[in-house]
C-alpha atoms as a PDB file:
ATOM      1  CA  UNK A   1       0.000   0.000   0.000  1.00  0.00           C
ATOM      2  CA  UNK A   2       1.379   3.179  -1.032  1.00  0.00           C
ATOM      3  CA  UNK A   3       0.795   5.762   1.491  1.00  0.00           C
ATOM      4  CA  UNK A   4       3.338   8.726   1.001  1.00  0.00           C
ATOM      5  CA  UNK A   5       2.738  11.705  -0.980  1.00  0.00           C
ATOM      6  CA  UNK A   6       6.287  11.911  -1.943  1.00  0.00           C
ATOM      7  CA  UNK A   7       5.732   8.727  -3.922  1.00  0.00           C
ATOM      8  CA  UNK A   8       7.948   8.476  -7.105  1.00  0.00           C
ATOM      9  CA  UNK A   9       4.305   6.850  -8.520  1.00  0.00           C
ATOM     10  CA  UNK A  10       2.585   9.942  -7.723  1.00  0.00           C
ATOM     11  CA  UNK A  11       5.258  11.941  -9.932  1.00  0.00           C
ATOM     12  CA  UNK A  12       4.591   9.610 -12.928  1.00  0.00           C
ATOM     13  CA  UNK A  13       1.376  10.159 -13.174  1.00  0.00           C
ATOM     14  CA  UNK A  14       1.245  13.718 -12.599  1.00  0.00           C
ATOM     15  CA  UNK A  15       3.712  13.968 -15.620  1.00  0.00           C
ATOM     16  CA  UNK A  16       1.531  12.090 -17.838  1.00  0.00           C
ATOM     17  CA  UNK A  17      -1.409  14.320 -17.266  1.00  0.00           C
ATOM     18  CA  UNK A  18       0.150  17.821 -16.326  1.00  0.00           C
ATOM     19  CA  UNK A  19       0.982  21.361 -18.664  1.00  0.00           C
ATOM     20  CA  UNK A  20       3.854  19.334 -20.161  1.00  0.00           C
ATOM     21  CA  UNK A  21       1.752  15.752 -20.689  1.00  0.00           C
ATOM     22  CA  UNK A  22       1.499  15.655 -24.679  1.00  0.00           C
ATOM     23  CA  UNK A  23       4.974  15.498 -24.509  1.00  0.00           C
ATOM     24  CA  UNK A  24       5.650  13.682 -22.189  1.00  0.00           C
ATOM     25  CA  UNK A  25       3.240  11.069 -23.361  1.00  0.00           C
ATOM     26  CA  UNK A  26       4.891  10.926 -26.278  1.00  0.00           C
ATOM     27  CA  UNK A  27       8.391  10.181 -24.910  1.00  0.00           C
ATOM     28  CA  UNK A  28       7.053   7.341 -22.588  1.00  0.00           C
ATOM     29  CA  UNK A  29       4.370   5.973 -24.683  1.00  0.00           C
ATOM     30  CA  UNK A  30       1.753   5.990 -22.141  1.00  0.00           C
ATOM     31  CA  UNK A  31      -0.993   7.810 -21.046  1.00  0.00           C
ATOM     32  CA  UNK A  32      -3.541   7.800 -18.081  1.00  0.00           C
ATOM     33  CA  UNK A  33      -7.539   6.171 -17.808  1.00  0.00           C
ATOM     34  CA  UNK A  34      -9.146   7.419 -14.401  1.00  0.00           C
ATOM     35  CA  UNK A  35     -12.198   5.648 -13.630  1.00  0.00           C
ATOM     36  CA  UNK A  36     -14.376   2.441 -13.289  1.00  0.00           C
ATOM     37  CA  UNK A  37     -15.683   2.570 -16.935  1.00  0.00           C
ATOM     38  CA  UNK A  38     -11.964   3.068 -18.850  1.00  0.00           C
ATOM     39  CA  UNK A  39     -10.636  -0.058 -16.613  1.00  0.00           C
ATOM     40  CA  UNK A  40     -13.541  -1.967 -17.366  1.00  0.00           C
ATOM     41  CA  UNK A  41     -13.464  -1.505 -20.933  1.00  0.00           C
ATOM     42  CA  UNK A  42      -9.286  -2.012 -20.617  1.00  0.00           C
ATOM     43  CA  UNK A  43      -9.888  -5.144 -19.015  1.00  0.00           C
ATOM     44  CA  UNK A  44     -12.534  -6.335 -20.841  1.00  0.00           C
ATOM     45  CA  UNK A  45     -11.404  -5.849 -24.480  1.00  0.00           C
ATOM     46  CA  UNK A  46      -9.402  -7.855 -26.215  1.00  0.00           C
ATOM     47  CA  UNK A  47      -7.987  -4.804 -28.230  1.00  0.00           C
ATOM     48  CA  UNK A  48      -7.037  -1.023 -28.099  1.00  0.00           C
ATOM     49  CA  UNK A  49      -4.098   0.202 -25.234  1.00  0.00           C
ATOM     50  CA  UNK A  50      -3.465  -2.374 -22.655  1.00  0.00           C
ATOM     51  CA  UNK A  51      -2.672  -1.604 -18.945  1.00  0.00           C
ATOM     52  CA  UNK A  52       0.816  -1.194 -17.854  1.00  0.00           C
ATOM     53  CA  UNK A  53      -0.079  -0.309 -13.417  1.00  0.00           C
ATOM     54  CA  UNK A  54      -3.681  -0.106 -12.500  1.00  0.00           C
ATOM     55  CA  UNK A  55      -3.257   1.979  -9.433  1.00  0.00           C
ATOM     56  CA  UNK A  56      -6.476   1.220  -6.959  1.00  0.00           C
ATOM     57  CA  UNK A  57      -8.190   2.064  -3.582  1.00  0.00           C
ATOM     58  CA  UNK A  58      -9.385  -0.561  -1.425  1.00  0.00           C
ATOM     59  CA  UNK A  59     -13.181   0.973  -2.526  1.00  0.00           C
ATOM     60  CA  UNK A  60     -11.541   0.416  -6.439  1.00  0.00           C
ATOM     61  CA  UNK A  61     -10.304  -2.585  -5.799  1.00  0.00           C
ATOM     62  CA  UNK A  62     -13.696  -4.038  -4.713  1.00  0.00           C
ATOM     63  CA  UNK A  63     -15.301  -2.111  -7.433  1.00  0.00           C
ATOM     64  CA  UNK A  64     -13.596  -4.309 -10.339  1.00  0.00           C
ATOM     65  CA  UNK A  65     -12.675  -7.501  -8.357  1.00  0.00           C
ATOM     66  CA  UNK A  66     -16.852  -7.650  -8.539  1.00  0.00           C
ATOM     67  CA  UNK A  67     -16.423  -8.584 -12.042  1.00  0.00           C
ATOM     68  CA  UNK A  68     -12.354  -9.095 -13.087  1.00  0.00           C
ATOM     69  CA  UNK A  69      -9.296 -11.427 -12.255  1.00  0.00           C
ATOM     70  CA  UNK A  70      -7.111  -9.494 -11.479  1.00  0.00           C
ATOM     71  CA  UNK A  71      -4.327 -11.392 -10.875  1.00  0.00           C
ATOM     72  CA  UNK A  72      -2.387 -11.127 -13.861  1.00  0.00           C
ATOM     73  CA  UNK A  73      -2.626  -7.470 -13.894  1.00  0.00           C
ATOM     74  CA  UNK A  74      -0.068  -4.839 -12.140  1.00  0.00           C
ATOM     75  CA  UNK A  75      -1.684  -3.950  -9.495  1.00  0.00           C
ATOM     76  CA  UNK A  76      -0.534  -0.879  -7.268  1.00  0.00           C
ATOM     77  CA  UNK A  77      -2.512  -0.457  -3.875  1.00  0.00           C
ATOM     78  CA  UNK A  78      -2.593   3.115  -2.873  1.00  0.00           C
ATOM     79  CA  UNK A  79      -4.128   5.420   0.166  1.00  0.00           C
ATOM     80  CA  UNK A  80      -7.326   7.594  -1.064  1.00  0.00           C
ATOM     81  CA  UNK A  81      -4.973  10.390  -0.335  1.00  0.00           C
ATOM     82  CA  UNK A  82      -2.367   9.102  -2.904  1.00  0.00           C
ATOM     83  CA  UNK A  83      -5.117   8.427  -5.452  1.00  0.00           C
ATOM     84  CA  UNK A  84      -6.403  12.383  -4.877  1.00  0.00           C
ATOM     85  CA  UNK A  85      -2.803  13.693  -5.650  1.00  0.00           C
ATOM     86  CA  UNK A  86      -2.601  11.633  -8.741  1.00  0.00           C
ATOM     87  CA  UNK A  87      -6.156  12.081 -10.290  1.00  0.00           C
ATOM     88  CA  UNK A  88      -7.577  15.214 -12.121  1.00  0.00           C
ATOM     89  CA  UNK A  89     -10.966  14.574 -11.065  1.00  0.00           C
ATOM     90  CA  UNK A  90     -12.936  16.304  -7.752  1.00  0.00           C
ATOM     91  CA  UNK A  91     -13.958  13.258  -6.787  1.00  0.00           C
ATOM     92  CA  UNK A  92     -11.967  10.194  -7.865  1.00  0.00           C
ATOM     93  CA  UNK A  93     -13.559   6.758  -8.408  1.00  0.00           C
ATOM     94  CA  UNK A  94     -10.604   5.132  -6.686  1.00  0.00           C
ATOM     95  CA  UNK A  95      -9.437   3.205 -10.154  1.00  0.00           C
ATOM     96  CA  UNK A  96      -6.761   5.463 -12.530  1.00  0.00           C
ATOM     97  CA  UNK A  97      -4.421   3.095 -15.229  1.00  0.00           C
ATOM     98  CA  UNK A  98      -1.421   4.120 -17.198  1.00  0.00           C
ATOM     99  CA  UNK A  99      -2.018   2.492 -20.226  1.00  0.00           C
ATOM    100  CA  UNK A 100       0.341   1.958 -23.269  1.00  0.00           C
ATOM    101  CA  UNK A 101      -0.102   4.013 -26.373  1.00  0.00           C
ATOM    102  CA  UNK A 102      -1.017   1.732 -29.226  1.00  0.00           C
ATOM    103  CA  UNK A 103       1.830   2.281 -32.132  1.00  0.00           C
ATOM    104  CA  UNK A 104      -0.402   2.399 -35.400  1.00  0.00           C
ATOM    105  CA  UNK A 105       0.697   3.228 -38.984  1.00  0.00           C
ATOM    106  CA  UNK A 106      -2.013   4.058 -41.756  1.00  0.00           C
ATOM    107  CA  UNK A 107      -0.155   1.133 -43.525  1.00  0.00           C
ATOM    108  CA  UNK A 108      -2.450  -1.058 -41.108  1.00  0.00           C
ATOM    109  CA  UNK A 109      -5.704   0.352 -42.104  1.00  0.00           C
ATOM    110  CA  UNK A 110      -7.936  -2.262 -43.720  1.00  0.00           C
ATOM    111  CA  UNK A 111     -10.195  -1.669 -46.200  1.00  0.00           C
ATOM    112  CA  UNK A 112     -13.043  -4.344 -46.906  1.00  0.00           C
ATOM    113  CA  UNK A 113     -14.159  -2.792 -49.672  1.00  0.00           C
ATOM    114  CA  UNK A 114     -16.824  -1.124 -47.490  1.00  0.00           C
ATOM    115  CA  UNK A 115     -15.044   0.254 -44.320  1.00  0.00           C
ATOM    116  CA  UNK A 116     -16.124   3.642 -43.262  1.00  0.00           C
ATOM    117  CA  UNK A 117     -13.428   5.542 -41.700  1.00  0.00           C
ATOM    118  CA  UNK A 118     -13.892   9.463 -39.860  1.00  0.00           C
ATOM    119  CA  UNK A 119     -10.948  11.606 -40.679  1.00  0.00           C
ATOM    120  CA  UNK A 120     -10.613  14.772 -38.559  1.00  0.00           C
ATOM    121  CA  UNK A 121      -8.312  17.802 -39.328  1.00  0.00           C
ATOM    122  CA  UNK A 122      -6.812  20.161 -36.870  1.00  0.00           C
ATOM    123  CA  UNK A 123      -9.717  19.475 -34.450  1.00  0.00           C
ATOM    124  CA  UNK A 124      -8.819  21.182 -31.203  1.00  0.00           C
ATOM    125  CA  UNK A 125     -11.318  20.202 -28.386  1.00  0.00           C
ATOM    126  CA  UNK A 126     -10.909  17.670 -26.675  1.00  0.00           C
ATOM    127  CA  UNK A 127     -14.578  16.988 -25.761  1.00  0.00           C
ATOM    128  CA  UNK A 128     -15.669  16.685 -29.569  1.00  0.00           C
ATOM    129  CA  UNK A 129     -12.545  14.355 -29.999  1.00  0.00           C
ATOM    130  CA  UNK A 130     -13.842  12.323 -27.669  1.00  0.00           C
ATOM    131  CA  UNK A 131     -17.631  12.320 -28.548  1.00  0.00           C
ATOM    132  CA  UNK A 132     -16.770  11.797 -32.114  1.00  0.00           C
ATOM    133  CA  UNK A 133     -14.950   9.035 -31.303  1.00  0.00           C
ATOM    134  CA  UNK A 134     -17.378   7.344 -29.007  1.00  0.00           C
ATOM    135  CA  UNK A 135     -20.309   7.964 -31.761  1.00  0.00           C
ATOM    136  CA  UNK A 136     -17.705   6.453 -34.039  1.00  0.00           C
ATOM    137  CA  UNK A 137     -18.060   3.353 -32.084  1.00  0.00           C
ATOM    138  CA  UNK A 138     -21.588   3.095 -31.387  1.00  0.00           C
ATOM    139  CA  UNK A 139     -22.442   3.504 -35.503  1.00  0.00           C
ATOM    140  CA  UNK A 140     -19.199   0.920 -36.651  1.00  0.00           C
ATOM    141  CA  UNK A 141     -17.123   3.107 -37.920  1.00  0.00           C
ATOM    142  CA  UNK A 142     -13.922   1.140 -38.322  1.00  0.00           C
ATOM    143  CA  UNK A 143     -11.568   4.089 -37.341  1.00  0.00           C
ATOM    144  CA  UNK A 144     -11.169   7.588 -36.755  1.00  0.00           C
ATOM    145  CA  UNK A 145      -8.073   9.062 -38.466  1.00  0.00           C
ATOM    146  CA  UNK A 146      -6.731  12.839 -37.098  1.00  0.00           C
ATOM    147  CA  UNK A 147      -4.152  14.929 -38.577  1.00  0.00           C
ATOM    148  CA  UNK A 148      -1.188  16.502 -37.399  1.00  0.00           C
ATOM    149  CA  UNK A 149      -1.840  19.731 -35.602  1.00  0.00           C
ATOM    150  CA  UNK A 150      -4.622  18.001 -33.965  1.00  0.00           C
ATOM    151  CA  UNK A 151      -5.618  17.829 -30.281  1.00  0.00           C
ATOM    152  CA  UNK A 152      -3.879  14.559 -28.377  1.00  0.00           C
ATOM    153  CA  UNK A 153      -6.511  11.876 -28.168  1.00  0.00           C
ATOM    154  CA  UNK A 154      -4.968  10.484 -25.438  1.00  0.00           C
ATOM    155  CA  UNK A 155      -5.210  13.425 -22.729  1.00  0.00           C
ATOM    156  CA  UNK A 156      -7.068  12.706 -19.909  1.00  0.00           C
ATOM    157  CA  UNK A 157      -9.787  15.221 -21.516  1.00  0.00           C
ATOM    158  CA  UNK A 158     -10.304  13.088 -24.489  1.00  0.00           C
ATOM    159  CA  UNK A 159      -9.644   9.881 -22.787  1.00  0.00           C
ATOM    160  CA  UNK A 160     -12.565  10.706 -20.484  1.00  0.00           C
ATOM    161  CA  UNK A 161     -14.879  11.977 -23.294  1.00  0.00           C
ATOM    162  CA  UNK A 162     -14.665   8.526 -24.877  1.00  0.00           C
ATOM    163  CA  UNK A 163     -16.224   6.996 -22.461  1.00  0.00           C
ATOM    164  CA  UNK A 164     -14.028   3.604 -22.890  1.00  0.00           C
ATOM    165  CA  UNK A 165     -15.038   3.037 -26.611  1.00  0.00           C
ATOM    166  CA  UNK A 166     -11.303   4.099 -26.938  1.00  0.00           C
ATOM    167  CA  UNK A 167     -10.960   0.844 -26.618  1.00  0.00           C
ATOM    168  CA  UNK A 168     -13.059  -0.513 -29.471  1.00  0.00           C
ATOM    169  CA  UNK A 169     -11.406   1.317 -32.415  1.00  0.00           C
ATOM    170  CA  UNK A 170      -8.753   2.100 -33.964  1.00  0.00           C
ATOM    171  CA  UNK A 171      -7.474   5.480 -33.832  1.00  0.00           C
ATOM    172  CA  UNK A 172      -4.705   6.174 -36.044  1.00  0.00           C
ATOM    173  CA  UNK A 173      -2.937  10.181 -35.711  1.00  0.00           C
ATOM    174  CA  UNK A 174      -0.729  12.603 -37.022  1.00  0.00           C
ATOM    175  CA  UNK A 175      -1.944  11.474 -40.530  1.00  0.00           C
ATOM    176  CA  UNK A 176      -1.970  14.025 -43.604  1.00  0.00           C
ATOM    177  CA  UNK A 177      -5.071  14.035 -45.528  1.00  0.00           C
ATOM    178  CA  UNK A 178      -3.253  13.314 -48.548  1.00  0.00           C
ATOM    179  CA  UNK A 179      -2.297   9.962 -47.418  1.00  0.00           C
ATOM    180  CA  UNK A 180      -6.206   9.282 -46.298  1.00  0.00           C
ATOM    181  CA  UNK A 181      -7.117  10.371 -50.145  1.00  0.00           C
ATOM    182  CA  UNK A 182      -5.008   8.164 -52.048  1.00  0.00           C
ATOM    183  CA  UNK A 183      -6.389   5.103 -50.526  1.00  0.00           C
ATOM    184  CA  UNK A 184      -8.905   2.964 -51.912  1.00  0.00           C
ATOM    185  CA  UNK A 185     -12.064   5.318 -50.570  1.00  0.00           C
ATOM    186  CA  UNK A 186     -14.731   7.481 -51.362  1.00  0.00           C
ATOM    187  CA  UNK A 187     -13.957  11.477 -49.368  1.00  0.00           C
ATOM    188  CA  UNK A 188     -16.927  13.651 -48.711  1.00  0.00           C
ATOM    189  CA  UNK A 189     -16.794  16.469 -46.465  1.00  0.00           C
ATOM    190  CA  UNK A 190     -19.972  18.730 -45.213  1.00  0.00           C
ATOM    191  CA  UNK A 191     -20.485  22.030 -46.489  1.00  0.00           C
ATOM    192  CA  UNK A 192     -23.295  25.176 -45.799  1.00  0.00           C
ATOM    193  CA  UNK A 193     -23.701  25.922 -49.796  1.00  0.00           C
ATOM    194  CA  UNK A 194     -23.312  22.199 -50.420  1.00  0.00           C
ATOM    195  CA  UNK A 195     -25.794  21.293 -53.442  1.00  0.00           C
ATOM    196  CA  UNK A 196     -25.909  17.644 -52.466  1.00  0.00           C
ATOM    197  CA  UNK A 197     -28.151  16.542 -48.941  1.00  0.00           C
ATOM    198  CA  UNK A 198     -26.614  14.054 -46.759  1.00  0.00           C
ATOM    199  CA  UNK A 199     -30.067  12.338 -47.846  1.00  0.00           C
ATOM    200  CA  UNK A 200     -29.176  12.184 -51.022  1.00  0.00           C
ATOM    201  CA  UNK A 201     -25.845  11.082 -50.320  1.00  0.00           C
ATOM    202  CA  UNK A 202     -24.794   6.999 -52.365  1.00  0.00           C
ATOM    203  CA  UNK A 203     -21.561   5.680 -51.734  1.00  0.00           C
ATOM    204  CA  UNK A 204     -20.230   2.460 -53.281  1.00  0.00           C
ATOM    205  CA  UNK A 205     -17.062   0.945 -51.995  1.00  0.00           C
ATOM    206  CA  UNK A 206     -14.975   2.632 -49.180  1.00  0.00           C
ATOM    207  CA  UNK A 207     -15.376   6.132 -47.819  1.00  0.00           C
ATOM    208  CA  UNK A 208     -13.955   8.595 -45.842  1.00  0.00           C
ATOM    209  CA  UNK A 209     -16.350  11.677 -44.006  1.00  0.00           C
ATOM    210  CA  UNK A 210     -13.910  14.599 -43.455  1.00  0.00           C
ATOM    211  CA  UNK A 211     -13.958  17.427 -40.692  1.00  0.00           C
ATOM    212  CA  UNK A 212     -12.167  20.358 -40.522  1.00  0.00           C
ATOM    213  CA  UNK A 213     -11.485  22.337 -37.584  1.00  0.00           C
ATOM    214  CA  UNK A 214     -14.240  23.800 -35.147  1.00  0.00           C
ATOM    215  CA  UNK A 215     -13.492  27.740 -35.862  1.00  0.00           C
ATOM    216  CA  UNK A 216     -11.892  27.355 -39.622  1.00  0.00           C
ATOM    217  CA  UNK A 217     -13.193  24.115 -41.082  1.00  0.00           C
ATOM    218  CA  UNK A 218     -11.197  22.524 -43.618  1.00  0.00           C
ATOM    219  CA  UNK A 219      -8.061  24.872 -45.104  1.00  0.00           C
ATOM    220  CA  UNK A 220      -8.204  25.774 -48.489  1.00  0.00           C
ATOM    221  CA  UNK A 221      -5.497  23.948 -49.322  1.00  0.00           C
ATOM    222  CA  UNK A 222      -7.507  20.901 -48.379  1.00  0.00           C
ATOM    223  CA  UNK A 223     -10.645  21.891 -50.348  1.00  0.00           C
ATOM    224  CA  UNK A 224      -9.125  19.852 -52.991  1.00  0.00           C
ATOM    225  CA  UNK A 225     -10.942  17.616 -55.809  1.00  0.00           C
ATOM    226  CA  UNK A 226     -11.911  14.195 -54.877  1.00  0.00           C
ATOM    227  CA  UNK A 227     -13.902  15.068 -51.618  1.00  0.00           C
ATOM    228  CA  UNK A 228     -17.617  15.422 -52.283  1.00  0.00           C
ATOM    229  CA  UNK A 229     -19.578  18.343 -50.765  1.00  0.00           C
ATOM    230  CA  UNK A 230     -22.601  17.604 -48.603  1.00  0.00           C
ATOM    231  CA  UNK A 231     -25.076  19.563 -46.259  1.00  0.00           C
ATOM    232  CA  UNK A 232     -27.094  18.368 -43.523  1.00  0.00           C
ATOM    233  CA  UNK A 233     -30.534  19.716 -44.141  1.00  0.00           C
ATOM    234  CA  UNK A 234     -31.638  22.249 -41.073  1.00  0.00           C
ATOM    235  CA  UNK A 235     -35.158  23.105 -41.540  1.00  0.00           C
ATOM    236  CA  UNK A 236     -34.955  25.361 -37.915  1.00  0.00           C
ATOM    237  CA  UNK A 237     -33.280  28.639 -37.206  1.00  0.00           C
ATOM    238  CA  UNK A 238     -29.718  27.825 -36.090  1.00  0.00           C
ATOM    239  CA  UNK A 239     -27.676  28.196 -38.608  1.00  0.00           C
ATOM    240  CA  UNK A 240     -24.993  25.562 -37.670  1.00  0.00           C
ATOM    241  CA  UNK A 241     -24.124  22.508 -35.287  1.00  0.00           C
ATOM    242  CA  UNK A 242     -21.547  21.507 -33.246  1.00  0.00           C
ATOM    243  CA  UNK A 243     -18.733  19.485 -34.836  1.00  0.00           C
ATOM    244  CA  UNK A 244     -19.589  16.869 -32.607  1.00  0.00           C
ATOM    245  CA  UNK A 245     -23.452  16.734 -33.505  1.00  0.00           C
ATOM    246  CA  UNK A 246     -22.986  17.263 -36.766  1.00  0.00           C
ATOM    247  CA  UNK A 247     -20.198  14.328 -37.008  1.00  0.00           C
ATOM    248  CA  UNK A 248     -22.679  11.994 -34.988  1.00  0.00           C
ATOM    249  CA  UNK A 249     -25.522  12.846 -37.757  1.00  0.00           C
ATOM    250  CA  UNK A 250     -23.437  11.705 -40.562  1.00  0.00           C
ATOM    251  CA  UNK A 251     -22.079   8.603 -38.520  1.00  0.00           C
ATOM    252  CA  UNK A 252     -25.601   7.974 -38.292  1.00  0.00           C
ATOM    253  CA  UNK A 253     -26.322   8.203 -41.876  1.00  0.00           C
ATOM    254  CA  UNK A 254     -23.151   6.180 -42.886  1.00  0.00           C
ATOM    255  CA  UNK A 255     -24.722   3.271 -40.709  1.00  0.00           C
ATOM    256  CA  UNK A 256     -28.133   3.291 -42.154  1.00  0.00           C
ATOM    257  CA  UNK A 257     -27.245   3.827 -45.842  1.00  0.00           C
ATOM    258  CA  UNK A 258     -28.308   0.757 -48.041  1.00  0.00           C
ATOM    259  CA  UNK A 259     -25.151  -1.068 -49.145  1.00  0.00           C
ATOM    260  CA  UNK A 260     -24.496  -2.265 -52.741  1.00  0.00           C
END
């Protein structure tokens, strides 16, 4: 049982997740899950980051031994005092993991001919990271794809937002669009003056939906042939959604849409 504040643990984690945590992420290949829902979803899954130390309460400890060997994980017992000084939350849940990062080049993307794949560029909030990649996973999407310049899907903001479905697909980053476009797929992105209605929308093979950043959208130099313009028809009065909502209305399309 870990007891002291002036554990070398306590540093660890506090690096992972503090000003300097992208980067330091990075270097160590790990990142932090705080909760019951990320460790049961870590435990559970057969894929997506595995845990490296699951660092619990006794109150944590009872939560997951409820439902989970744990005897072939890394367990580190620690002091609800210890477990306030390394969480970000008001209230922890008694549970946080440090998790490996799972190493993922766009070479390993499979296409089946009709894989639907979400590719976000220069996205900066973490909140519509991580709802866009937990509606990815409720509709099948078979990955979500971010480019360079994009926020860090694996900071405890994101992480959180996911609500453990960052554990049920693939998320590949720091990918150019350019590499996304000259696979095997079908791009469309959404657009206000868009002729086309998502209604309206037919795709045959692969595809690709493409969002640009929450203030400037998609950079000119983006706005390039091959990716199809499409609206989301908005009978009411506002005249535009969040990227989130809007990204969860297509993913909702994509997995309705008659196949050929």
């Amino acid at each position: 049982m870990i007891e002291s504040l002036n554990s070398p643990h306590i540093a660890r984690v506090k690096a992972l997740i503090g000003s300097r945590g992208t980067k330091e992420r990075k270097l160590a290949g790990q990142f932090v899950a705080e909760g019951l829902q990320c460790a049961r979803e870590a435990l559970a899954s057969e894929q997506g980051p595995r845990i490296q130390t699951l660092y619990l309460t006794q109150t944590g400890r009872a939560k997951l031994e409820d439902s989970f060997d744990l005897s072939s994980v890394n367990t580190v017992d620690v002091s609800d005092e210890v477990m306030k000084a390394m969480s970000e939350t008001i209230t922890p849940q008694g549970i946080l993991a440090v998790c490996t990062i799972p190493s993922r080049p766009i070479e390993g993307l499979k296409l089946s001919g009709h894989s639907k794949f979400i590719f976000l560029s220069e996205i900066q909030d973490p909140g519509n990271a991580g709802t866009i990649i937990r509606s990815a996973d409720a509709f099948g999407i078979q990955a979500v794809i971010t480019s360079p310049g994009s926020v860090d899907i694996y900071s405890p903001k994101v992480v959180r937002s996911t609500a453990g479905s960052l554990w049920h697909i693939d998320v590949f980053e720091g990918i150019d669009l350019s590499n996304v476009l000259s696979l095997n797929v079908h791009a469309f992105a959404l657009g206000a003056s868009a002729k086309t209605s998502l209604h309206d929308l037919l795709i045959e093979g692969n595809c690709v939906a493409v969002f640009g950043n929450e203030a400037r959208g998609l950079a000119t130099a983006q706005s390039v042939d091959g990716i199809e313009q499409v609206r989301i028809p908005m009978p009411g009065n506002a005249e535009s959604l969040n990227l989130s909502a809007a990204a969860t209305i297509v993913m909702y399309h994509l997995a309705n849409m008659p196949t050929s």
